[in-house]
C-alpha atoms as a PDB file:
ATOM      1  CA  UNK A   1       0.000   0.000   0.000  1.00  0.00           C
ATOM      2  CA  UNK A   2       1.594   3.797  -0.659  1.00  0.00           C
ATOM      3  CA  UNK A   3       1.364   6.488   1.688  1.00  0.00           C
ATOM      4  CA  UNK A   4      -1.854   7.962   2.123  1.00  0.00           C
ATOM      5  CA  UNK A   5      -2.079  11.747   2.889  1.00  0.00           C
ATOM      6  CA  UNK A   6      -3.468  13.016   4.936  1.00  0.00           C
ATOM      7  CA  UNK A   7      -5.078  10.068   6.370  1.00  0.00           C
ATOM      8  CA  UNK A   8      -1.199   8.988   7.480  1.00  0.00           C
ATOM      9  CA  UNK A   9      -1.368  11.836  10.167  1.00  0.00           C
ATOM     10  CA  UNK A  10      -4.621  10.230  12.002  1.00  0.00           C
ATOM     11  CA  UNK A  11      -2.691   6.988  12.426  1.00  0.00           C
ATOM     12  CA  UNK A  12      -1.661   6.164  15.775  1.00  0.00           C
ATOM     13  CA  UNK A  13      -1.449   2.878  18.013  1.00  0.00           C
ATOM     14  CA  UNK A  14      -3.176   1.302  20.780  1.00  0.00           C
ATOM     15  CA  UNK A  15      -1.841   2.176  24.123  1.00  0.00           C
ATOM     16  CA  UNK A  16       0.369  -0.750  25.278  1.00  0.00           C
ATOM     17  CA  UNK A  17       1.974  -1.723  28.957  1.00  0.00           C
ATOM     18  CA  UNK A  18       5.592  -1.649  29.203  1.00  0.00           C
ATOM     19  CA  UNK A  19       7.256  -3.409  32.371  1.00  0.00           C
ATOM     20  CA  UNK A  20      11.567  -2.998  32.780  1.00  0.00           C
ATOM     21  CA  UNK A  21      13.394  -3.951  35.217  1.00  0.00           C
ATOM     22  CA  UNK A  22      17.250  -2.624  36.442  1.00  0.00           C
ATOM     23  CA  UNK A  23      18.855  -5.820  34.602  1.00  0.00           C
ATOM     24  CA  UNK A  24      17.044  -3.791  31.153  1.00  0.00           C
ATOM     25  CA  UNK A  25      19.173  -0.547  32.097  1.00  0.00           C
ATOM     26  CA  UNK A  26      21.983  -2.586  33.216  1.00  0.00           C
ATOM     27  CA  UNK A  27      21.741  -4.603  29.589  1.00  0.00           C
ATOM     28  CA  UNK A  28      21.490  -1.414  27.436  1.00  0.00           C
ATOM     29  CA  UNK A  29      24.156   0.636  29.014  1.00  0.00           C
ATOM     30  CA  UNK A  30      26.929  -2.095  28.910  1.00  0.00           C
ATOM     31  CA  UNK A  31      25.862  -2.365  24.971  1.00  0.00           C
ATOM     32  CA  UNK A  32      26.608   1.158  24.484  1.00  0.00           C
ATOM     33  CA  UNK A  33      30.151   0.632  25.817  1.00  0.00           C
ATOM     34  CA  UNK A  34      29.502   1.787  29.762  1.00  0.00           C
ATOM     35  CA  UNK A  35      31.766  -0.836  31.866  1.00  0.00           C
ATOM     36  CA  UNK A  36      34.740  -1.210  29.673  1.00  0.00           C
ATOM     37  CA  UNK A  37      36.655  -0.418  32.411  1.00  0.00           C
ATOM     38  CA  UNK A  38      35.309  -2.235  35.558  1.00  0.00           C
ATOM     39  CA  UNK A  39      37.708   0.031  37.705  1.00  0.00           C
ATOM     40  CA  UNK A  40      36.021   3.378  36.632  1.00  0.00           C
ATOM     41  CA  UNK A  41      33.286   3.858  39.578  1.00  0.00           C
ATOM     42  CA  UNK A  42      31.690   6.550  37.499  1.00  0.00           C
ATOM     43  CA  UNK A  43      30.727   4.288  34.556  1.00  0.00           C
ATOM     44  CA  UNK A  44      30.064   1.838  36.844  1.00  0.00           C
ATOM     45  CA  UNK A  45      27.104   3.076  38.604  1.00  0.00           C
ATOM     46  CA  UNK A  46      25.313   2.670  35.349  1.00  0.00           C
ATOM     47  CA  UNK A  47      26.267  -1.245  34.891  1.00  0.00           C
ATOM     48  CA  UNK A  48      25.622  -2.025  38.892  1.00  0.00           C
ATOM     49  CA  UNK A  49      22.626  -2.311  40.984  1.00  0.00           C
ATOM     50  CA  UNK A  50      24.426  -0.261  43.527  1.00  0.00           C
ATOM     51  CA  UNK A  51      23.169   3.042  43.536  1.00  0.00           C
ATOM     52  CA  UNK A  52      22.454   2.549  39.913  1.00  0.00           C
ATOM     53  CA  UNK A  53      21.998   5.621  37.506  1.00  0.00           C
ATOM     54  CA  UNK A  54      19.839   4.366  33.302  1.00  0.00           C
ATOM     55  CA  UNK A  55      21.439   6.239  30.625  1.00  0.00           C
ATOM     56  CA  UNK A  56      18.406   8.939  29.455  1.00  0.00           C
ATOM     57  CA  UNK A  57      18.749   7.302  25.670  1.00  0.00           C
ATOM     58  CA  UNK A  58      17.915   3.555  27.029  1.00  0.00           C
ATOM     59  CA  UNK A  59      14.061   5.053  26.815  1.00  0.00           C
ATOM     60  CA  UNK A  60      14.507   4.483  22.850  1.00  0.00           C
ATOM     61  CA  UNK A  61      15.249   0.978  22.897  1.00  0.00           C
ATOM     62  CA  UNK A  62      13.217  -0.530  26.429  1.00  0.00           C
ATOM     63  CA  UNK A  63       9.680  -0.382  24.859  1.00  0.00           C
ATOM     64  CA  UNK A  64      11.694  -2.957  21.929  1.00  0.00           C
ATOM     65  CA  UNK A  65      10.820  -6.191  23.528  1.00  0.00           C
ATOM     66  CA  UNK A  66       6.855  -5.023  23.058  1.00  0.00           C
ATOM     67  CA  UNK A  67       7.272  -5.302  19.081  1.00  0.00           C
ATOM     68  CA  UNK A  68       6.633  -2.580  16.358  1.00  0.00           C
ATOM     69  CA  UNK A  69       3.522  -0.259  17.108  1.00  0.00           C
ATOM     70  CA  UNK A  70       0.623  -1.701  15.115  1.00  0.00           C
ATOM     71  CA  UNK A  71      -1.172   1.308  13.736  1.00  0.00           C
ATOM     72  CA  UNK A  72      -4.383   2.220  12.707  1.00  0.00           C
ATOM     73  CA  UNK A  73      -6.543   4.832  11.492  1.00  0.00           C
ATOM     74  CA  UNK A  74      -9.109   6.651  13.751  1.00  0.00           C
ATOM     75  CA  UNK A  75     -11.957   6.711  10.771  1.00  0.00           C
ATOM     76  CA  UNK A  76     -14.292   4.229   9.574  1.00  0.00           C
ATOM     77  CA  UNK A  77     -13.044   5.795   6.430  1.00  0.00           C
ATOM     78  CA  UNK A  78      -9.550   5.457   6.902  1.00  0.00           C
ATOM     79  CA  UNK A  79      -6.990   4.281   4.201  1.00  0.00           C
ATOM     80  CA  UNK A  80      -4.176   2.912   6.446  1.00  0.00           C
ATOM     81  CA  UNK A  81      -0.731   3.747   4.885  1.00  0.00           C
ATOM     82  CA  UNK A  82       2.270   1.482   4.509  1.00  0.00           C
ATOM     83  CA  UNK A  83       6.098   2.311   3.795  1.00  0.00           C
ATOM     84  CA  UNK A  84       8.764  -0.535   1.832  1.00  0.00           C
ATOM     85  CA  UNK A  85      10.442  -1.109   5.054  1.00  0.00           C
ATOM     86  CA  UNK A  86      13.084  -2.773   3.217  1.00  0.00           C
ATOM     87  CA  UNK A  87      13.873   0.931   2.173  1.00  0.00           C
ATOM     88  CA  UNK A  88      13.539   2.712   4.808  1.00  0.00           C
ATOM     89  CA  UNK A  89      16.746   4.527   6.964  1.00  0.00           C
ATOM     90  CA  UNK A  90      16.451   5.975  10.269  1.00  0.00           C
ATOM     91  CA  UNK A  91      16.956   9.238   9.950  1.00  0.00           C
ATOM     92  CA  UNK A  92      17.012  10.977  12.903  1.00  0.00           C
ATOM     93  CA  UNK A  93      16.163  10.612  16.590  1.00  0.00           C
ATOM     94  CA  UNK A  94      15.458  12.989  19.495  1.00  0.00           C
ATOM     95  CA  UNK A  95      14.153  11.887  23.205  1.00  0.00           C
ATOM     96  CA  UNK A  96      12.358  14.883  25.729  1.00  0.00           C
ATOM     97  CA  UNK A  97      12.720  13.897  28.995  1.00  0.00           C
ATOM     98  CA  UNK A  98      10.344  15.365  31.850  1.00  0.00           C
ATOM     99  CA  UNK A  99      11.659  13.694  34.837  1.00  0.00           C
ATOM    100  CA  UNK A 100      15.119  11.544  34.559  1.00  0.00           C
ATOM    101  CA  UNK A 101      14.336   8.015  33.635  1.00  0.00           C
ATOM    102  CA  UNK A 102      13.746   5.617  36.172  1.00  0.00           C
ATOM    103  CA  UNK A 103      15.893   2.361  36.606  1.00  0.00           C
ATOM    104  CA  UNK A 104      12.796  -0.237  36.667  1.00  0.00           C
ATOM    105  CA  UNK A 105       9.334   0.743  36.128  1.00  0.00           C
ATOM    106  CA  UNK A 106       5.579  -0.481  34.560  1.00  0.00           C
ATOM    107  CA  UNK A 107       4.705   2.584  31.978  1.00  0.00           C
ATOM    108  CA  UNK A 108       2.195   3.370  28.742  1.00  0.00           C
ATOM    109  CA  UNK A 109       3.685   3.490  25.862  1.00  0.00           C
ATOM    110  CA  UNK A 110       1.654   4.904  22.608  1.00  0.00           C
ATOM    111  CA  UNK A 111       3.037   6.128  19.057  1.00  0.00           C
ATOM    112  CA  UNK A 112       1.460   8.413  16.403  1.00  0.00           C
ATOM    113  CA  UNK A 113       2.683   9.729  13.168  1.00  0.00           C
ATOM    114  CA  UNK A 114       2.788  13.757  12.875  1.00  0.00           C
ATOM    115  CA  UNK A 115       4.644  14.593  10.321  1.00  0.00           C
ATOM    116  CA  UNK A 116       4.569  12.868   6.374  1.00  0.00           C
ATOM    117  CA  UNK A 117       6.825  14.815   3.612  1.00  0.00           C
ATOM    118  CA  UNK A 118       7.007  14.176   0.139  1.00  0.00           C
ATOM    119  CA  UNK A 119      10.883  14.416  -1.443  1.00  0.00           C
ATOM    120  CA  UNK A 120       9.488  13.842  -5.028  1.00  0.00           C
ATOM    121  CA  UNK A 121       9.364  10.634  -6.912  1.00  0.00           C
ATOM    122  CA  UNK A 122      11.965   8.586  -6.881  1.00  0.00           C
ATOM    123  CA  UNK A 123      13.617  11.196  -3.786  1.00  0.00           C
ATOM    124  CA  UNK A 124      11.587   9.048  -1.122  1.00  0.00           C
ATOM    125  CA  UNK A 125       9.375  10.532   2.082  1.00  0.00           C
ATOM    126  CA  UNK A 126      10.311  11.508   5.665  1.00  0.00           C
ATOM    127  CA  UNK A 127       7.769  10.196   8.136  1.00  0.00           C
ATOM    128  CA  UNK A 128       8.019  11.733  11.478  1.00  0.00           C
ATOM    129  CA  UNK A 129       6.522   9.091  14.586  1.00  0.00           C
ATOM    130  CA  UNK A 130       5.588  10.262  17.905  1.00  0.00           C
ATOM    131  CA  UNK A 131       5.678   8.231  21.021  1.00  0.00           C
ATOM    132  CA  UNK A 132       4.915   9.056  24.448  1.00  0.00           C
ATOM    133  CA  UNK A 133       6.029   7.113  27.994  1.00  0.00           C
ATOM    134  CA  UNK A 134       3.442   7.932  30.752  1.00  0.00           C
ATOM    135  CA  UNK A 135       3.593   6.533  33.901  1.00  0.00           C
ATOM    136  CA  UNK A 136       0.681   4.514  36.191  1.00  0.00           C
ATOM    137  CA  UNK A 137      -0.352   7.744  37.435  1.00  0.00           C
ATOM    138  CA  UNK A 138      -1.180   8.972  33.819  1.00  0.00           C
ATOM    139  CA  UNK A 139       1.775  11.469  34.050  1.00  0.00           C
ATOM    140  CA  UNK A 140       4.190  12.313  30.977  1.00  0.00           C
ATOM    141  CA  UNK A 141       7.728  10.489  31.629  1.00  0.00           C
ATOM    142  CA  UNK A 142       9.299  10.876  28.049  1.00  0.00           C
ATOM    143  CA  UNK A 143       8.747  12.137  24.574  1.00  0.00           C
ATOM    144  CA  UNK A 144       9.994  10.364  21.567  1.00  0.00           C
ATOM    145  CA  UNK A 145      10.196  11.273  18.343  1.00  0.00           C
ATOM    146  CA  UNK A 146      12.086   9.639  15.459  1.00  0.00           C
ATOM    147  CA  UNK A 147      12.233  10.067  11.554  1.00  0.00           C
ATOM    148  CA  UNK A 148      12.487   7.614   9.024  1.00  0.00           C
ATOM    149  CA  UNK A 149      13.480   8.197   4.986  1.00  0.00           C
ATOM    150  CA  UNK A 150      11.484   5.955   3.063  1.00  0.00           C
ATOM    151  CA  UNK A 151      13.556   5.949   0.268  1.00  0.00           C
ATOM    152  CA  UNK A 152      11.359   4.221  -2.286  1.00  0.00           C
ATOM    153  CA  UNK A 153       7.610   6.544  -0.897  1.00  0.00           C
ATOM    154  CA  UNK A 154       7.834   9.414  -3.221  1.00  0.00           C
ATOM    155  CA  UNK A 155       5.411  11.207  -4.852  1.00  0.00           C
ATOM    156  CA  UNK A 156       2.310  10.514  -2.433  1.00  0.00           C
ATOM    157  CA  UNK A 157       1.455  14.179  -2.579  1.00  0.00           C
ATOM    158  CA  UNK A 158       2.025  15.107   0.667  1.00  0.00           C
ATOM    159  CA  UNK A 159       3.820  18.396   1.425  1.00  0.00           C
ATOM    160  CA  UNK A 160       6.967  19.654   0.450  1.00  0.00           C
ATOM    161  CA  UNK A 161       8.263  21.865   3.226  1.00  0.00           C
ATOM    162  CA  UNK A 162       7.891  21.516   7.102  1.00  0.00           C
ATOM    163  CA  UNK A 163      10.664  18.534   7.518  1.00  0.00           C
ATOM    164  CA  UNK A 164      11.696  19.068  10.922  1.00  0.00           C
ATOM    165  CA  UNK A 165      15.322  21.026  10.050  1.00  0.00           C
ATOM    166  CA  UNK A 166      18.604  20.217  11.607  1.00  0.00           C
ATOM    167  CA  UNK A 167      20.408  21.613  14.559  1.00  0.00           C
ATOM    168  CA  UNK A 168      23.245  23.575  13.686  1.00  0.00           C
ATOM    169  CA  UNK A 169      26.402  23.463  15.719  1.00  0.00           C
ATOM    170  CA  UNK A 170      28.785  26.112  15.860  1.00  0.00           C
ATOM    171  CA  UNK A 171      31.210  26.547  12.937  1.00  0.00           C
ATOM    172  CA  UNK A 172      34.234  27.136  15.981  1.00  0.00           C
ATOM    173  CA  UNK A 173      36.751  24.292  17.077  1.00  0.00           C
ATOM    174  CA  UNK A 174      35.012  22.083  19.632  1.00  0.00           C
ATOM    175  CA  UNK A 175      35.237  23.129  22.715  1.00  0.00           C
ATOM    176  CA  UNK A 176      35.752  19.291  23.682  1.00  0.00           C
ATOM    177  CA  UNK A 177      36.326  15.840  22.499  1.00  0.00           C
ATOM    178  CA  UNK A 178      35.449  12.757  23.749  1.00  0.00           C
ATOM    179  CA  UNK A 179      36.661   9.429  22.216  1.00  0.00           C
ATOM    180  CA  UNK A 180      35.255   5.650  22.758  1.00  0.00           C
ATOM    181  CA  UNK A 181      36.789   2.895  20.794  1.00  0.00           C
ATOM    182  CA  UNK A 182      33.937   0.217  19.863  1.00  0.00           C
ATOM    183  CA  UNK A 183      34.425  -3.493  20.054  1.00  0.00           C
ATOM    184  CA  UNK A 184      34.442  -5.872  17.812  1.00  0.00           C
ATOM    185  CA  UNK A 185      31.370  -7.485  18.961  1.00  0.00           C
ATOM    186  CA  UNK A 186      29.694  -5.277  20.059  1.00  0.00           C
ATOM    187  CA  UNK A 187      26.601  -5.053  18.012  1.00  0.00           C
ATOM    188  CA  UNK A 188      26.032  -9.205  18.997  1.00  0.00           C
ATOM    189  CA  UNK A 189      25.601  -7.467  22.712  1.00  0.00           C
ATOM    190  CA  UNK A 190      23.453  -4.135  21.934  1.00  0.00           C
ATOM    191  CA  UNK A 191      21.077  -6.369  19.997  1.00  0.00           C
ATOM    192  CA  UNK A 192      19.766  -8.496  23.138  1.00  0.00           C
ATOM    193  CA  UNK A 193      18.302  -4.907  23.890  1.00  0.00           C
ATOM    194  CA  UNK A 194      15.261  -6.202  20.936  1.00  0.00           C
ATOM    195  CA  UNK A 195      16.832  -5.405  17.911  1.00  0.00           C
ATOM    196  CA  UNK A 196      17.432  -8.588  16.376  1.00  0.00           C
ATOM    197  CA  UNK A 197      17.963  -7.059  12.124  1.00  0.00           C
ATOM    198  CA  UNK A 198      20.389  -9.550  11.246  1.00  0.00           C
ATOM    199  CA  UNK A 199      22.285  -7.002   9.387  1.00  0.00           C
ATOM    200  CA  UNK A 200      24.123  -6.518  12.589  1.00  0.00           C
ATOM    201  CA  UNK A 201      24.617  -9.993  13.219  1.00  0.00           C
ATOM    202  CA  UNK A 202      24.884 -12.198   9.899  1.00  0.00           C
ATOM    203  CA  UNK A 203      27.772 -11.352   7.877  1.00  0.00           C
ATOM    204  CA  UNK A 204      26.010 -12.825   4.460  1.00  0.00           C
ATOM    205  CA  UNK A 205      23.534 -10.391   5.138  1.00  0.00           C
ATOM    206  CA  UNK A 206      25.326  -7.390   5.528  1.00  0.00           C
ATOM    207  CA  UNK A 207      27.214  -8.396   2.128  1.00  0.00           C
ATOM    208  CA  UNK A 208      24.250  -8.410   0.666  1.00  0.00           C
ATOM    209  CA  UNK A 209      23.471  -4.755   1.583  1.00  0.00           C
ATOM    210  CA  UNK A 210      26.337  -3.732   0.622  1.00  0.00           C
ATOM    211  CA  UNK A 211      28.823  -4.273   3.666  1.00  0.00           C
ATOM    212  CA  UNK A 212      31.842  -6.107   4.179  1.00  0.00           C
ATOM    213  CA  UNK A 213      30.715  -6.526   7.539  1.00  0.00           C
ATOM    214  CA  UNK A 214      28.098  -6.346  10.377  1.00  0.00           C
ATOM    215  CA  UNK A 215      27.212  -2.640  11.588  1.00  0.00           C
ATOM    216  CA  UNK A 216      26.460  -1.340  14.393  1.00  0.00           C
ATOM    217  CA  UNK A 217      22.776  -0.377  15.628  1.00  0.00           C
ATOM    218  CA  UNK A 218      22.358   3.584  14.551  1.00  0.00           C
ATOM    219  CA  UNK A 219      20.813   4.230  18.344  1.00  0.00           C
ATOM    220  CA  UNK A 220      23.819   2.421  19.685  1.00  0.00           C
ATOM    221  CA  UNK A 221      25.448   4.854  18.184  1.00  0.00           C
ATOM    222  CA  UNK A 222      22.528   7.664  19.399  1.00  0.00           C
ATOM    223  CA  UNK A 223      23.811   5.986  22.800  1.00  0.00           C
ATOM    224  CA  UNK A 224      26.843   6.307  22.689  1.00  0.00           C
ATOM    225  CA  UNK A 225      27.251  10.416  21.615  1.00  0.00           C
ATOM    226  CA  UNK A 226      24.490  10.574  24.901  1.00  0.00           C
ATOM    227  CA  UNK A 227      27.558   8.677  26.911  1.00  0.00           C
ATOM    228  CA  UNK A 228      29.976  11.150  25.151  1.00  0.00           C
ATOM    229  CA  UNK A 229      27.436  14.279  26.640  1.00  0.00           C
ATOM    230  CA  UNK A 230      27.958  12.805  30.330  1.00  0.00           C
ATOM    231  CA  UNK A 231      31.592  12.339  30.551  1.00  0.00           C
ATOM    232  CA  UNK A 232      31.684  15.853  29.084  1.00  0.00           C
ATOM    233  CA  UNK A 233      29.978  16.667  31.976  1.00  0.00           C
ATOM    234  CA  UNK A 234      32.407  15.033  34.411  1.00  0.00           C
ATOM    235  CA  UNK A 235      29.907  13.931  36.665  1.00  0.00           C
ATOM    236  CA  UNK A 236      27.767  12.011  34.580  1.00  0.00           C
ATOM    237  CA  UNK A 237      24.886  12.897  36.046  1.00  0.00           C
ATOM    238  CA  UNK A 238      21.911  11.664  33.933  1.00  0.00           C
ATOM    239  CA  UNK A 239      19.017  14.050  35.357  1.00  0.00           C
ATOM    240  CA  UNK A 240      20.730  16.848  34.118  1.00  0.00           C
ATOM    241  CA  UNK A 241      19.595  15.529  30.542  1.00  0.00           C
ATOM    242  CA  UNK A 242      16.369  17.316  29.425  1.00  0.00           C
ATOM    243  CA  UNK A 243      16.502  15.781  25.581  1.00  0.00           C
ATOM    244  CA  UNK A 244      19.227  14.693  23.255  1.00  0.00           C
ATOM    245  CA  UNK A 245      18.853  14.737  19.312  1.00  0.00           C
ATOM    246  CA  UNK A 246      21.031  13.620  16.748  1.00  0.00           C
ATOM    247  CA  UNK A 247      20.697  13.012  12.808  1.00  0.00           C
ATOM    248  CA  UNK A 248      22.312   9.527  11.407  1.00  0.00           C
ATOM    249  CA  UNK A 249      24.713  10.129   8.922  1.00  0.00           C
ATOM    250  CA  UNK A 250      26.847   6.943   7.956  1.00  0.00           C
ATOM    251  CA  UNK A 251      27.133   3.220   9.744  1.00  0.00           C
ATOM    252  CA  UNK A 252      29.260   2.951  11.681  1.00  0.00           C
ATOM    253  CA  UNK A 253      31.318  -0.768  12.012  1.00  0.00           C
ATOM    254  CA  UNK A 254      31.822  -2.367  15.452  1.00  0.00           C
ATOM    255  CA  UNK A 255      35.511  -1.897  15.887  1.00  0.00           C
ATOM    256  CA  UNK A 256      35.946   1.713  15.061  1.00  0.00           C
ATOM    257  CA  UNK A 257      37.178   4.398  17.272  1.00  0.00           C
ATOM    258  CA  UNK A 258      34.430   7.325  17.610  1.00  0.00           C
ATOM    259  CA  UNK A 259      34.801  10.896  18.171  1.00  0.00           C
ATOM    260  CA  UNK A 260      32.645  12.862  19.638  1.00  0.00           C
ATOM    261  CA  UNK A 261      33.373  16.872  19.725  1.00  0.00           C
ATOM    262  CA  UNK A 262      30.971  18.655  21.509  1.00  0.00           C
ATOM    263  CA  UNK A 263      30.625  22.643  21.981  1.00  0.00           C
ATOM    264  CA  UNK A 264      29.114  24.221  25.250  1.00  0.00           C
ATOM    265  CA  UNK A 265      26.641  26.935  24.796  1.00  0.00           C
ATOM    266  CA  UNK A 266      25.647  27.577  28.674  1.00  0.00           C
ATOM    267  CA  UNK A 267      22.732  24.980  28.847  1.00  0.00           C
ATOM    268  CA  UNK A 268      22.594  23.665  24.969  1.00  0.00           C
ATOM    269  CA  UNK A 269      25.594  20.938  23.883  1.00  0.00           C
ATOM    270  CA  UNK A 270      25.793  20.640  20.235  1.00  0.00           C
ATOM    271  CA  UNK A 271      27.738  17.582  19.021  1.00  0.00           C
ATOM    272  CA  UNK A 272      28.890  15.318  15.764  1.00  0.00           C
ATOM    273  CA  UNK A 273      30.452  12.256  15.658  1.00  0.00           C
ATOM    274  CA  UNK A 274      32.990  10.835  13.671  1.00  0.00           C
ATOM    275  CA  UNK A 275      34.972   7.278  12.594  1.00  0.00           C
ATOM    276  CA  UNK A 276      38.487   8.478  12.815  1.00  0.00           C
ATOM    277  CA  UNK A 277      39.742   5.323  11.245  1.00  0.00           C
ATOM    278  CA  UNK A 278      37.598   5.719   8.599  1.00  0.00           C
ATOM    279  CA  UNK A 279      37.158   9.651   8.659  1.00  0.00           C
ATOM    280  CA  UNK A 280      33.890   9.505   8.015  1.00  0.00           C
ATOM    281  CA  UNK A 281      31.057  11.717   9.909  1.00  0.00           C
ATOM    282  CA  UNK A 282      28.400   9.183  11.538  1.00  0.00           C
ATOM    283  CA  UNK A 283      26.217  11.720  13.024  1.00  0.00           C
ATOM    284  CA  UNK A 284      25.619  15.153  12.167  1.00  0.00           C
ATOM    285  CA  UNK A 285      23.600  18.428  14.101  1.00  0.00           C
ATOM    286  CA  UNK A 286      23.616  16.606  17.274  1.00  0.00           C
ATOM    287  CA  UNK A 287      22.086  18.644  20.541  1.00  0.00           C
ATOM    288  CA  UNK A 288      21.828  18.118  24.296  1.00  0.00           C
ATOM    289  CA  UNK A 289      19.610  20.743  26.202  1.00  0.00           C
ATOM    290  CA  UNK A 290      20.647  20.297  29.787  1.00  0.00           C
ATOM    291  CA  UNK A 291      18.847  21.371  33.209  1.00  0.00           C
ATOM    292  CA  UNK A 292      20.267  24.269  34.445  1.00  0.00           C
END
């Protein structure tokens, strides 16, 4: 089925429960790369029941083990749209925060789509999904929002303009950067989190599109520039997160080294990061707003 507009922006899902417990948050942050070094105690409290601290970016990938949101329209009338998923690319992702994220937890999970914009055919569409975390009292815990470039969803009609636009970070030398080499395996560990793509796994399969190897997860990577933001920060102090955004710009391979260079703007961090082996930029306009 193609893209239906405007029908695609009354789509939403069903509420669903999500239950997590610490060993979740303990799971995610070692697949990011937290606990490399079992003698740092500040990396530690994120890998260790003790006084344990969840990484603000683990919200992205918790509400995995519940499946894909199935959604539907809210008319009798409704023509449901539907993207070639084997063409889609995540494009970027950005999490709101209004209270730091707890380490175990039941919430409510439910996604919409807001945003549908037509590139042209044969340019592809950017489809903009909304998903909120509220908690058993009914109160807002996070805001999620992520884009996707469906690369072969052109042409649907929708409009042109009103993409969400990037973040731009300042054209000065970074102020800081941060460096975390990735291992070899790592994606076979981040993918117990509930993505289980083989493309990060099977190495026939990532031949076949186009790799000489397994990548890594994109919001490992989204994970890892948030890990970047709190060592900045030298306390790593998570509640001191309000959101962090980023736009995916290249793979990158488990094994590479990743540089992060960040520049402080009193409470706003802009960041990109890049595969220094490789020199190539893996994400682009990133942006940390930070409570004061």
């Amino acid at each position: 089925m193609p893209i239906y507009y405007p029908d695609i922006l009354e789509e939403k899902s069903k509420p669903k429960t999500l239950t997590y417990t610490e060993k979740d948050v303990m799971l995610y942050a070692l697949g990011i790369g937290f606990g490399d070094d079992p003698m740092d105690e500040t990396e530690l409290a994120f890998v260790y029941e003790k006084n344990l601290k969840a990484v603000p970016t683990a919200a992205t990938v918790l509400h995995a083990s519940i499946g894909r949101p199935q959604m539907a329209g809210s008319r009798s009338d409704h023509r449901l749209s539907s993207v070639n998923y084997a063409m889609i690319v995540h494009g970027e992702q950005k999490i709101e925060l209004r209270r730091p994220l707890p380490t175990s937890g039941v919430f409510t999970i439910a996604t919409r789509t807001i945003g549908a914009f037509d590139k042209g055919a044969g340019r592809g569409a950017v489809i903009v999904n909304e998903t909120i975390w509220s908690d058993e009292a009914g109160d807002k815990i996070a805001t999620l929002t992520g884009t996707i470039f469906a690369r072969g969803d052109g042409g649907f009609g929708g409009p042109i303009e009103g993409a969400p636009q990037p973040h731009a970070v300042p054209s000065r030398a970074p102020d800081k950067t941060v460096e975390f080499t990735t291992r070899p395996g790592q994606a076979l560990l981040y993918r117990l989190n509930g993505d289980r793509n083989p493309l990060h796994a099977d190495p026939e399969v990532a031949r076949r599109a186009g790799f000489d190897r397994p990548i890594l997860h994109g919001l490992c990577t989204y994970g890892i520039t948030c890990r970047a933001v709190l060592k900045a920060l030298r306390d790593y102090d998570p509640e001191r997160i309000l959101s962090h955004q980023v736009r995916f710009s290249s793979p990158v391979l488990p094994g590479d080294t990743i540089a992060v260079d960040l520049w402080r703007d009193g409470d706003v961090v802009s960041f990109e990061a890049r595969a220094t082996e490789r020199g190539v930029t893996v994400i682009k306009n990133g942006k940390t707003v930070l409570r004061s």
